[in-house]
C-alpha atoms as a PDB file:
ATOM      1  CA  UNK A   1       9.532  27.263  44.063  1.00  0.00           C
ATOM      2  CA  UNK A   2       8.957  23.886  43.436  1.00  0.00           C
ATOM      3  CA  UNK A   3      10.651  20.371  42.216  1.00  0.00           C
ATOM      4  CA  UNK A   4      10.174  18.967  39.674  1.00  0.00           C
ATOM      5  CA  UNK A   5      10.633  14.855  39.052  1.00  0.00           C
ATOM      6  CA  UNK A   6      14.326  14.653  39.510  1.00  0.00           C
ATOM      7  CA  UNK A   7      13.875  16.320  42.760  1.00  0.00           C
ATOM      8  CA  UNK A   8      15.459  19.661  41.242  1.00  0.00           C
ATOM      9  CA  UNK A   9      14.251  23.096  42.024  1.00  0.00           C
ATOM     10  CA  UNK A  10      12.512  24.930  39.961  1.00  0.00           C
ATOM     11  CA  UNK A  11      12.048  28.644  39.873  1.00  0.00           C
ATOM     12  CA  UNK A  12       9.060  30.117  38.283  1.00  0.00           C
ATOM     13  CA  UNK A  13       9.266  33.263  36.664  1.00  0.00           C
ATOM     14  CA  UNK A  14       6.226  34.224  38.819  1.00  0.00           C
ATOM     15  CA  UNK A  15       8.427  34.206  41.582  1.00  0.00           C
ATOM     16  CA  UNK A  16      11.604  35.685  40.819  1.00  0.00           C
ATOM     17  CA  UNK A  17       9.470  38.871  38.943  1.00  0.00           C
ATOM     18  CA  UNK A  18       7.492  38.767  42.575  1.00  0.00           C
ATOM     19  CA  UNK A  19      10.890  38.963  44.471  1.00  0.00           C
ATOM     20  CA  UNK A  20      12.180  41.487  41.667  1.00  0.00           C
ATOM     21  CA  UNK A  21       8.817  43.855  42.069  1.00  0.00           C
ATOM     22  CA  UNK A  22       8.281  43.542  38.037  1.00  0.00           C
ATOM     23  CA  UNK A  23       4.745  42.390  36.705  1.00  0.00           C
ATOM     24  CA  UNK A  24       4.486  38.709  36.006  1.00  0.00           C
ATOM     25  CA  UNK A  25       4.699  37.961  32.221  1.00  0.00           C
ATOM     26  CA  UNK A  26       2.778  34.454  31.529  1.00  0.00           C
ATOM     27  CA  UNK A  27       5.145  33.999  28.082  1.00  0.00           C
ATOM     28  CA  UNK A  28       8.258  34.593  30.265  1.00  0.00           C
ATOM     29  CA  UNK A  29       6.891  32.133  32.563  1.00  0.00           C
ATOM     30  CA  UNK A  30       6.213  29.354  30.066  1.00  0.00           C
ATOM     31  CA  UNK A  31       9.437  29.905  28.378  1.00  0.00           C
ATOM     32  CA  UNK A  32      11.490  29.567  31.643  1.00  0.00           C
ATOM     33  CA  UNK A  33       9.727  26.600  33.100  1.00  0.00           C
ATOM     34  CA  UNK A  34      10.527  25.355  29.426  1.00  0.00           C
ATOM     35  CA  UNK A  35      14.176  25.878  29.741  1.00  0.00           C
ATOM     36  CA  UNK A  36      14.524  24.714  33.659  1.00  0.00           C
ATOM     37  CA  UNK A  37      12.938  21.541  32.323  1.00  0.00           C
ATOM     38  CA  UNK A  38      14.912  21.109  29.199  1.00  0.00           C
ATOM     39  CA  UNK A  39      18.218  21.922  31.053  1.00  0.00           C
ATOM     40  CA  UNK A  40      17.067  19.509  33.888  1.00  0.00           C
ATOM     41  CA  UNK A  41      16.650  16.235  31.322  1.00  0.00           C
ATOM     42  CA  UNK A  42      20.103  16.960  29.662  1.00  0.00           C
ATOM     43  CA  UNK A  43      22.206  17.074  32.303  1.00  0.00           C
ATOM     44  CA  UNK A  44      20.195  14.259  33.699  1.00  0.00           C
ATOM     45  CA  UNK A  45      20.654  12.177  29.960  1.00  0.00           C
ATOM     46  CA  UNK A  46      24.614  13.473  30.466  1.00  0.00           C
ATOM     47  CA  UNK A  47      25.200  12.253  34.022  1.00  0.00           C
ATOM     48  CA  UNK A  48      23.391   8.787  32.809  1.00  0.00           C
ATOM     49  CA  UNK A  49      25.759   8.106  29.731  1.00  0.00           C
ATOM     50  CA  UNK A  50      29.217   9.033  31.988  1.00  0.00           C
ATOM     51  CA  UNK A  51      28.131   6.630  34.613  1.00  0.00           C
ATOM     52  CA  UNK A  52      26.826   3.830  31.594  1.00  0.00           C
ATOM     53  CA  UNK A  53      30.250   4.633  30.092  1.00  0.00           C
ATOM     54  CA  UNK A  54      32.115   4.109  32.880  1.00  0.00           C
ATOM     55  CA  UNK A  55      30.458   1.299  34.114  1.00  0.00           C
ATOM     56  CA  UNK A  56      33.327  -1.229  33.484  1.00  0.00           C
ATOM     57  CA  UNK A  57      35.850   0.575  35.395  1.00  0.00           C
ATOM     58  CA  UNK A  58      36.119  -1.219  39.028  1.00  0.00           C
ATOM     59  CA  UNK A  59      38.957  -1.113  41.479  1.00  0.00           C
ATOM     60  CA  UNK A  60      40.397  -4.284  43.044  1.00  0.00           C
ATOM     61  CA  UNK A  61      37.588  -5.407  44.926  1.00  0.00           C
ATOM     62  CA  UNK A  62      35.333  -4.988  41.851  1.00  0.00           C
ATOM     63  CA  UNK A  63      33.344  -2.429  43.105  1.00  0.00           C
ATOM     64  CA  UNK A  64      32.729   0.373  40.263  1.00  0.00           C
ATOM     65  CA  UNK A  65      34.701   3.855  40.276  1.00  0.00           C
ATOM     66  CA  UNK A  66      32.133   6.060  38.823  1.00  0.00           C
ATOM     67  CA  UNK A  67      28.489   5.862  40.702  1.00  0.00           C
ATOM     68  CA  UNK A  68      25.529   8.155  41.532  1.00  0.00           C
ATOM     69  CA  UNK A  69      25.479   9.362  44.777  1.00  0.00           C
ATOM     70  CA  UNK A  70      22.398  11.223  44.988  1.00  0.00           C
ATOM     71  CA  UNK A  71      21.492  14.737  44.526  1.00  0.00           C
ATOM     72  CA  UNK A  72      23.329  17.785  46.791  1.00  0.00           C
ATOM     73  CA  UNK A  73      21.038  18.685  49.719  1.00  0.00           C
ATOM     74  CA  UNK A  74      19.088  22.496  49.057  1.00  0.00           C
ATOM     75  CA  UNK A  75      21.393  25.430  49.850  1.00  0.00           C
ATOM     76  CA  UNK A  76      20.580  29.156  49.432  1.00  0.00           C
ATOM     77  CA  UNK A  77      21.708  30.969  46.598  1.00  0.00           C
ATOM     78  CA  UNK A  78      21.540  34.387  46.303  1.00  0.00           C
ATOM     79  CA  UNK A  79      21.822  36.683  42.548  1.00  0.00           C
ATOM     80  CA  UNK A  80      21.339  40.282  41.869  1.00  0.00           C
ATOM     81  CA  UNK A  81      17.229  39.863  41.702  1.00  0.00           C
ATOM     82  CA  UNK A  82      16.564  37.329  44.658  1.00  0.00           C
ATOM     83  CA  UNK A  83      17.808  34.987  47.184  1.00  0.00           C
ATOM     84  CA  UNK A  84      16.133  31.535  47.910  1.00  0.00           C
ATOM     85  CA  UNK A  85      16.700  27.907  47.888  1.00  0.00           C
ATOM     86  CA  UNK A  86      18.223  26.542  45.337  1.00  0.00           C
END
């Protein structure tokens, strides 16, 4: 496992077909990283257009209603194939 610049973990396919006792296909593993990465930006890009979209909406002190407020701390996560940090 690793993180990748948003601070997101990222799951090789290396080691889920490690935890899942399967050999370790290097296409699979391109294609997945590919994915994790591609799903990572978008709902990065989405999260930065509600907040920029919402950015005028302030309660009476003027402070705004819709902000970042970091990313959830690691918890474990467990699926049919393998349990880890996620």
């Amino acid at each position: 496992m690793r993180k990748d610049w948003t601070g997101t973990i990222v799951l090789s396919a290396s080691s889920v077909d490690s935890l899942a006792g399967s050999p370790r296909d290097v296409l699979t593993e391109i294609l997945r990283d590919g994915a994790q990465r591609l799903l990572a930006a978008e709902v990065e890009a989405e999260v930065v257009g509600y907040i920029d979209r919402h950015a005028d909406q302030v309660d009476t002190k003027g402070h705004r209603l819709v902000v970042r407020n970091g990313h959830a701390p690691a918890r474990t996560c467990t699926i049919e194939i393998w349990k880890g940090e996620c």
